[in-house]
N, C-alpha and C. Protein backbone atom coordinates (compact mmCIF):
# COMPACT_ATOMS: atom_id res chain seq x y z
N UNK A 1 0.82 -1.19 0.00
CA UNK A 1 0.00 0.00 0.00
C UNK A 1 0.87 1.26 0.00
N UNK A 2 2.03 1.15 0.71
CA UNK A 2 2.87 2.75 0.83
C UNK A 2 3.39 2.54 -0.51
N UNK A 3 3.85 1.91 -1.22
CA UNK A 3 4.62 1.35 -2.46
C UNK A 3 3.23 1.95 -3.46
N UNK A 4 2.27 1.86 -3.30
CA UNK A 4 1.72 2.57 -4.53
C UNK A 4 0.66 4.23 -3.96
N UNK A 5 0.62 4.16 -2.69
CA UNK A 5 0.43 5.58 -2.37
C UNK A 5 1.67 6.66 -2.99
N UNK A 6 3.01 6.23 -3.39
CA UNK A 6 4.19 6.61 -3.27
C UNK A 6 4.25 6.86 -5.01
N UNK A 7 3.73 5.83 -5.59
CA UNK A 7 3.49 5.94 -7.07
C UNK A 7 2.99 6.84 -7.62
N UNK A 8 1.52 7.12 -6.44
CA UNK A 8 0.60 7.88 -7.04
C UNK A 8 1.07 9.36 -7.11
N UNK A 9 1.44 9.33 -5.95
CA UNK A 9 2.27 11.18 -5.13
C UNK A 9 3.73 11.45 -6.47
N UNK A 10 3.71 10.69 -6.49
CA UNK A 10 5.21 10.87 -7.93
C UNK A 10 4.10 11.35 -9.23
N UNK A 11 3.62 10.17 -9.59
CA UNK A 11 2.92 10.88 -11.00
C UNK A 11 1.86 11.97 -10.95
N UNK A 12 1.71 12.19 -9.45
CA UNK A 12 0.99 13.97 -9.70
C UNK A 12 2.10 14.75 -9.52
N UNK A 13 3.41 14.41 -9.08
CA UNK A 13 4.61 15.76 -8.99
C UNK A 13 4.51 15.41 -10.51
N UNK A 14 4.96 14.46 -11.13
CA UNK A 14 5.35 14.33 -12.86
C UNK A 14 3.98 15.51 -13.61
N UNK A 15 3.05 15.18 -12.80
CA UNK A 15 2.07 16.01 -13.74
C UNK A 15 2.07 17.40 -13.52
N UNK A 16 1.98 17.51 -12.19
CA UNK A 16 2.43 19.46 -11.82
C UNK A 16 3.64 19.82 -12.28
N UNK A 17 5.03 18.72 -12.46
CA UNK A 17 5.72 19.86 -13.17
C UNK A 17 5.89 19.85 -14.24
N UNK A 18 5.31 18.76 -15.26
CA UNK A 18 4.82 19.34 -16.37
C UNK A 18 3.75 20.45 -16.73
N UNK A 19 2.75 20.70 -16.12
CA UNK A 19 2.04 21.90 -16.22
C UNK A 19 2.89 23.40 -15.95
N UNK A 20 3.66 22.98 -14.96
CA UNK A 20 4.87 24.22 -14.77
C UNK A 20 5.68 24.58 -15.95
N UNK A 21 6.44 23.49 -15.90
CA UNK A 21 7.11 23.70 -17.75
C UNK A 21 6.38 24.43 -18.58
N UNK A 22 5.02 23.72 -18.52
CA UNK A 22 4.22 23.92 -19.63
C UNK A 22 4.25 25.71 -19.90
N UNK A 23 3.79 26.20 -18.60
CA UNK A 23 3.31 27.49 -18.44
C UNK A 23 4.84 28.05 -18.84
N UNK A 24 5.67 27.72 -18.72
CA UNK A 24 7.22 28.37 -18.96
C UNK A 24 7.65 28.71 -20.50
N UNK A 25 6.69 27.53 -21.35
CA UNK A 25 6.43 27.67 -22.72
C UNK A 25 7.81 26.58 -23.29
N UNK A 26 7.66 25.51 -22.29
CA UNK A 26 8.28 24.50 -22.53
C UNK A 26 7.06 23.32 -23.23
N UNK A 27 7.48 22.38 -24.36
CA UNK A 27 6.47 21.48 -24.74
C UNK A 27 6.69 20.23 -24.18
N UNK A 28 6.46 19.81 -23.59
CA UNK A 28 6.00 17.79 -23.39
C UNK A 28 6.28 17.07 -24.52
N UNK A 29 7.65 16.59 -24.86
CA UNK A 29 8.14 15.55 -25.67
C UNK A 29 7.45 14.24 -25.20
N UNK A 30 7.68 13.81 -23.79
CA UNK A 30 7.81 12.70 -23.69
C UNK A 30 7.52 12.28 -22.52
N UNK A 31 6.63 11.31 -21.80
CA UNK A 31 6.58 11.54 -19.80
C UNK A 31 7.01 9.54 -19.85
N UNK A 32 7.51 9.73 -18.62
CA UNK A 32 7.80 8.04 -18.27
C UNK A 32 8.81 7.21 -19.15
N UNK A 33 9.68 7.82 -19.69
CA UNK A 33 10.29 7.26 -20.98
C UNK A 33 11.33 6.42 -20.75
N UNK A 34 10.75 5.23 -20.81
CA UNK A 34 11.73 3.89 -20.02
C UNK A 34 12.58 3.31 -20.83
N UNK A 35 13.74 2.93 -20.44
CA UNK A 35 15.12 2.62 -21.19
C UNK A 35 15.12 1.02 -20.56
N UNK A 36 16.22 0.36 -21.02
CA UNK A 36 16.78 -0.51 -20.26
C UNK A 36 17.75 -0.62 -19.00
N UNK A 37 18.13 0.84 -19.32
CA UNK A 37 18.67 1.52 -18.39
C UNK A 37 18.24 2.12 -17.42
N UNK A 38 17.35 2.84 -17.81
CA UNK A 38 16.37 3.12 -16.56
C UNK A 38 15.05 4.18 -17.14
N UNK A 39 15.14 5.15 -16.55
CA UNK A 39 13.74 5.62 -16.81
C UNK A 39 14.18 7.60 -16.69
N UNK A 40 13.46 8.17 -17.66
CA UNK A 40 13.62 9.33 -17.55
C UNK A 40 11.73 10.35 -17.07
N UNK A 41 11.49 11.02 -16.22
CA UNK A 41 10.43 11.66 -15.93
C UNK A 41 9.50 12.31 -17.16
N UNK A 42 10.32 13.58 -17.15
CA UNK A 42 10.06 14.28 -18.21
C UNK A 42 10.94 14.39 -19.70
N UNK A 43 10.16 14.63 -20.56
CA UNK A 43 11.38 15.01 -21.54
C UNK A 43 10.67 16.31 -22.16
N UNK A 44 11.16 17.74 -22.17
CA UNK A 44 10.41 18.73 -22.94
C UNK A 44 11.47 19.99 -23.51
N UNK A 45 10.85 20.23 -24.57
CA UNK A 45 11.77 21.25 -25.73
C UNK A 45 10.75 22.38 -25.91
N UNK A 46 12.13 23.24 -25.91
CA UNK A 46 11.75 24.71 -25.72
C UNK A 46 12.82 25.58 -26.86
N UNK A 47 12.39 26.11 -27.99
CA UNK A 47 13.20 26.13 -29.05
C UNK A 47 14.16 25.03 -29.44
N UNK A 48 15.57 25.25 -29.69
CA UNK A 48 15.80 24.13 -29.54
C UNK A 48 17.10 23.21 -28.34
N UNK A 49 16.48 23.54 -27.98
CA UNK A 49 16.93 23.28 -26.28
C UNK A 49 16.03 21.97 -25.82
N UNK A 50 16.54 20.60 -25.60
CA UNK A 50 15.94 19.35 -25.00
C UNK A 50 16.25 18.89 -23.81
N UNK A 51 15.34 18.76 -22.90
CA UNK A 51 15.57 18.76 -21.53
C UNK A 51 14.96 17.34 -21.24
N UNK A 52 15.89 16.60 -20.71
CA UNK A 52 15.30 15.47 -19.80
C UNK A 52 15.09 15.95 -18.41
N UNK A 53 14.31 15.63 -17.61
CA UNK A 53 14.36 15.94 -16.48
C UNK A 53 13.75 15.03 -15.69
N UNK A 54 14.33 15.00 -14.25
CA UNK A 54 13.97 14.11 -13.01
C UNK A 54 13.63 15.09 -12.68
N UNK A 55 11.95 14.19 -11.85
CA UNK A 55 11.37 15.46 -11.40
C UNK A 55 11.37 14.27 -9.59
N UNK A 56 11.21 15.43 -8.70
CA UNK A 56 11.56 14.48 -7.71
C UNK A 56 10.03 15.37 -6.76
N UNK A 57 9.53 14.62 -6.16
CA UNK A 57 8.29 15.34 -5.39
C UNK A 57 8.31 14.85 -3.71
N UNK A 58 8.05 15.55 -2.78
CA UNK A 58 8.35 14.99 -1.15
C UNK A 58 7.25 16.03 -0.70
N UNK A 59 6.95 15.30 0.45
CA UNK A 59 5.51 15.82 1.18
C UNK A 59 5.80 17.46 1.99
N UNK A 60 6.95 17.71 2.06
CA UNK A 60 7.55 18.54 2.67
C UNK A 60 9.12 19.29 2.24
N UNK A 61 8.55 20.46 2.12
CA UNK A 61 9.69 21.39 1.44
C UNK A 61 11.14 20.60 1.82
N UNK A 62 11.51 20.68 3.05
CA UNK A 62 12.82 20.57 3.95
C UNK A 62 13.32 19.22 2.85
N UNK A 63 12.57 18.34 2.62
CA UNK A 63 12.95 16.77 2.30
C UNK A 63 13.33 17.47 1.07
N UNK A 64 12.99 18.16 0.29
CA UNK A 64 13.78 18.28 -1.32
C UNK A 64 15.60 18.15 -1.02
N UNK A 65 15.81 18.99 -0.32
CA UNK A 65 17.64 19.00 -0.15
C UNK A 65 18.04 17.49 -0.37
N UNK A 66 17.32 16.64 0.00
CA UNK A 66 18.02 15.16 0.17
C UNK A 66 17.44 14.26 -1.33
N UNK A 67 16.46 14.79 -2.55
CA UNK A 67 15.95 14.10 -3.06
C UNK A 67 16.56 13.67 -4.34
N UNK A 68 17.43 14.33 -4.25
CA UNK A 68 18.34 13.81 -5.84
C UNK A 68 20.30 13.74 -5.32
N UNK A 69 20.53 12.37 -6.07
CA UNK A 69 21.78 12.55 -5.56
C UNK A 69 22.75 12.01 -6.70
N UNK A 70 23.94 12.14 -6.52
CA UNK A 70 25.21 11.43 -7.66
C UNK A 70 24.19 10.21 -8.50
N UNK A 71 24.19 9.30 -7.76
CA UNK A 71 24.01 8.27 -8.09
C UNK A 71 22.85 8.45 -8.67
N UNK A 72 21.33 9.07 -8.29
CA UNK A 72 20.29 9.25 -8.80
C UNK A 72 20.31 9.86 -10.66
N UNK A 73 20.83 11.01 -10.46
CA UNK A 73 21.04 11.83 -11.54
C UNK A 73 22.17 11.01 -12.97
N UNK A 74 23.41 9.85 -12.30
CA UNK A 74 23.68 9.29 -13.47
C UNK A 74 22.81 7.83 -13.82
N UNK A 75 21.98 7.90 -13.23
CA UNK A 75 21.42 6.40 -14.22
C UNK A 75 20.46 7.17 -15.11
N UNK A 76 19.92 9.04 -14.55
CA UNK A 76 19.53 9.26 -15.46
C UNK A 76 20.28 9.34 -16.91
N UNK A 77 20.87 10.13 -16.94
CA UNK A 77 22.21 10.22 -17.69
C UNK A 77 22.67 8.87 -18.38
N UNK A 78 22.40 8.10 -18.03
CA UNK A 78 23.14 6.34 -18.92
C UNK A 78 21.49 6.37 -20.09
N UNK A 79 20.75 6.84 -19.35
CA UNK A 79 19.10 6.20 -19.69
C UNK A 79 19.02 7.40 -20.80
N UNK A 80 19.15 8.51 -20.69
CA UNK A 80 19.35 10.32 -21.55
C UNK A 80 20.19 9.33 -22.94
N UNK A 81 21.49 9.16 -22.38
CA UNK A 81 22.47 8.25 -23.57
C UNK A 81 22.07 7.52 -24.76
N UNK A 82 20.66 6.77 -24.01
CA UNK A 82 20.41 5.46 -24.63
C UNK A 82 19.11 5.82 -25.87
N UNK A 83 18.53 7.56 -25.44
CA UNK A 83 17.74 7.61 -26.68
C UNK A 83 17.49 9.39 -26.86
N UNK A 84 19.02 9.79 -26.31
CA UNK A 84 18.19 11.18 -26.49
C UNK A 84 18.42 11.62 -28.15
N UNK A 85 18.70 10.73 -28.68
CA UNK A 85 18.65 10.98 -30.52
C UNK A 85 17.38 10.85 -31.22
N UNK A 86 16.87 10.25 -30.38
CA UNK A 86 15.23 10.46 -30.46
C UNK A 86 14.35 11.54 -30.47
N UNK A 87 14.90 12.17 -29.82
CA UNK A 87 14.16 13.31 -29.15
C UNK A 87 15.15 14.81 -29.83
N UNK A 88 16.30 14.71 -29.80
CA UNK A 88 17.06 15.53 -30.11
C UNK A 88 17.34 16.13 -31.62
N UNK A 89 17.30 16.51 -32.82
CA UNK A 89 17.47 17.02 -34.09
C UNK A 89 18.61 17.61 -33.91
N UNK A 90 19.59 17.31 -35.10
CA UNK A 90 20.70 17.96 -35.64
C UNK A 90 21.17 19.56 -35.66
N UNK A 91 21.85 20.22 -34.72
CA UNK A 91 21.40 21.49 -34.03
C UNK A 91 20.96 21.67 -32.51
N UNK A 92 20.23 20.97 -31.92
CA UNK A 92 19.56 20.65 -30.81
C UNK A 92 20.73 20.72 -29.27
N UNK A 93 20.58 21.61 -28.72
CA UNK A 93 21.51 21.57 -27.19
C UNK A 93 20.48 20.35 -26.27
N UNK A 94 20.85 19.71 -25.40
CA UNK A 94 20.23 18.98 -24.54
C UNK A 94 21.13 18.78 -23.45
N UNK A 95 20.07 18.84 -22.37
CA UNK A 95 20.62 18.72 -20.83
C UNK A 95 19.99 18.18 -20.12
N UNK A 96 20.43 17.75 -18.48
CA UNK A 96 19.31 17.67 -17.86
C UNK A 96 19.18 17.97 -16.64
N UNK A 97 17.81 18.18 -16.26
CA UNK A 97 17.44 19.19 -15.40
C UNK A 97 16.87 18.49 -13.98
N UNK A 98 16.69 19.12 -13.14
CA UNK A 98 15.60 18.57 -11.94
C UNK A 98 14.64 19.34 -11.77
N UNK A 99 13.71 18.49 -11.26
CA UNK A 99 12.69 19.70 -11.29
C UNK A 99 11.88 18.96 -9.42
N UNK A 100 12.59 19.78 -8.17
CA UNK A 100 12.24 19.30 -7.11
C UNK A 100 10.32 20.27 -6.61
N UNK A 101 9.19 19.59 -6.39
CA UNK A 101 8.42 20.08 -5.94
C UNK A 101 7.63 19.55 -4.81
N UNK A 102 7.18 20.42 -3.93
CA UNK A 102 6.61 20.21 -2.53
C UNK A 102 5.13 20.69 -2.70
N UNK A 103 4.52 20.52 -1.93
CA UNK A 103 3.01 21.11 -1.45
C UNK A 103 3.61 22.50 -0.88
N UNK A 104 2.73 23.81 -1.62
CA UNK A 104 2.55 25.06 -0.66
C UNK A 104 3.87 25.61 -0.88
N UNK A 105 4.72 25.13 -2.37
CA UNK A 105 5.81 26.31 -2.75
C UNK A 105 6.04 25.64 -4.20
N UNK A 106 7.11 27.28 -4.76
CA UNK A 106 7.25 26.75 -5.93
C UNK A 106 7.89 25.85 -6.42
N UNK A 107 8.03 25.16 -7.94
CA UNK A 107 8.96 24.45 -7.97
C UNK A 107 10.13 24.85 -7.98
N UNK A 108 11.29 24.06 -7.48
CA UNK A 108 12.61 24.45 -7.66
C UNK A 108 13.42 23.76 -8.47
N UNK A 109 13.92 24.32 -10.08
CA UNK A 109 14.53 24.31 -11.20
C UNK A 109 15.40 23.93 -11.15
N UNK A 110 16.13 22.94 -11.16
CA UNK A 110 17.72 22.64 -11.32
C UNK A 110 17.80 22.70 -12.68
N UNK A 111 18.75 23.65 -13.17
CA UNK A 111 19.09 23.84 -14.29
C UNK A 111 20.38 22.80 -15.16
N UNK A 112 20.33 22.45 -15.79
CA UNK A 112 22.20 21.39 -16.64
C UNK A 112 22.58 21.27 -15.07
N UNK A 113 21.52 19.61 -14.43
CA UNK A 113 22.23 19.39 -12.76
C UNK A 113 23.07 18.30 -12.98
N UNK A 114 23.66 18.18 -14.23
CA UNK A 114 24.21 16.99 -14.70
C UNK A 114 25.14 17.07 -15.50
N UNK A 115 26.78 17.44 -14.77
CA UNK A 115 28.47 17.68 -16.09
C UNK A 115 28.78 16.82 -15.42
N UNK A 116 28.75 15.64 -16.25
CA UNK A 116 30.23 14.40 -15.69
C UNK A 116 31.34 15.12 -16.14
């Protein structure tokens, strides 16, 4: 039961911060985009700028500091590897981003949270 209360609370952060993006005049490439490698949240382009992003969501502001870490951010990055040619066109910058959100504040943007 906590294992899919926990599911559910993730794919409404996935959905609020896509509506955030959205409003930023970012588009929704791609949501849930599973690799063998692993799995990417969001994927959305904004001219031509392609953003994967982990979006990370916690019941309480304070818990964001702890919600993304080394290890979190490169399996995104192996998983980004494995298809961002998909998503990306000839010309195209791509990075990736975090996107940490709580109940009762805004989201907080991690901008390119990812230079090996």
């Amino acid at each position: 039961m906590k294992r899919q209360r926990a599911e559910q609370q993730g794919r409404e952060g996935e959905r609020r911060a896509a509506l955030w993006l959205q409003a930023k005049g970012w588009r929704i490439l791609d949501r849930r985009r599973k690799t063998p490698l692993g799995e990417i949240d969001l994927i959305a382009k904004r001219g031509s700028l392609v953003a994967f992003i982990e979006v990370k969501w916690r019941r309480k502001v304070e818990d964001l500091d702890h919600a993304i870490d080394e290890y979190r951010l490169r399996r995104v990055a192996t998983a980004v590897e494995a298809v961002a040619h998909e998503y990306a066109q000839h010309g195209d910058d791509i990075r990736i981003d975090v996107l940490l959100l709580a109940p009762r504040s805004l989201p907080r943007h991690i901008i390119n949270a990812w230079q090996p």
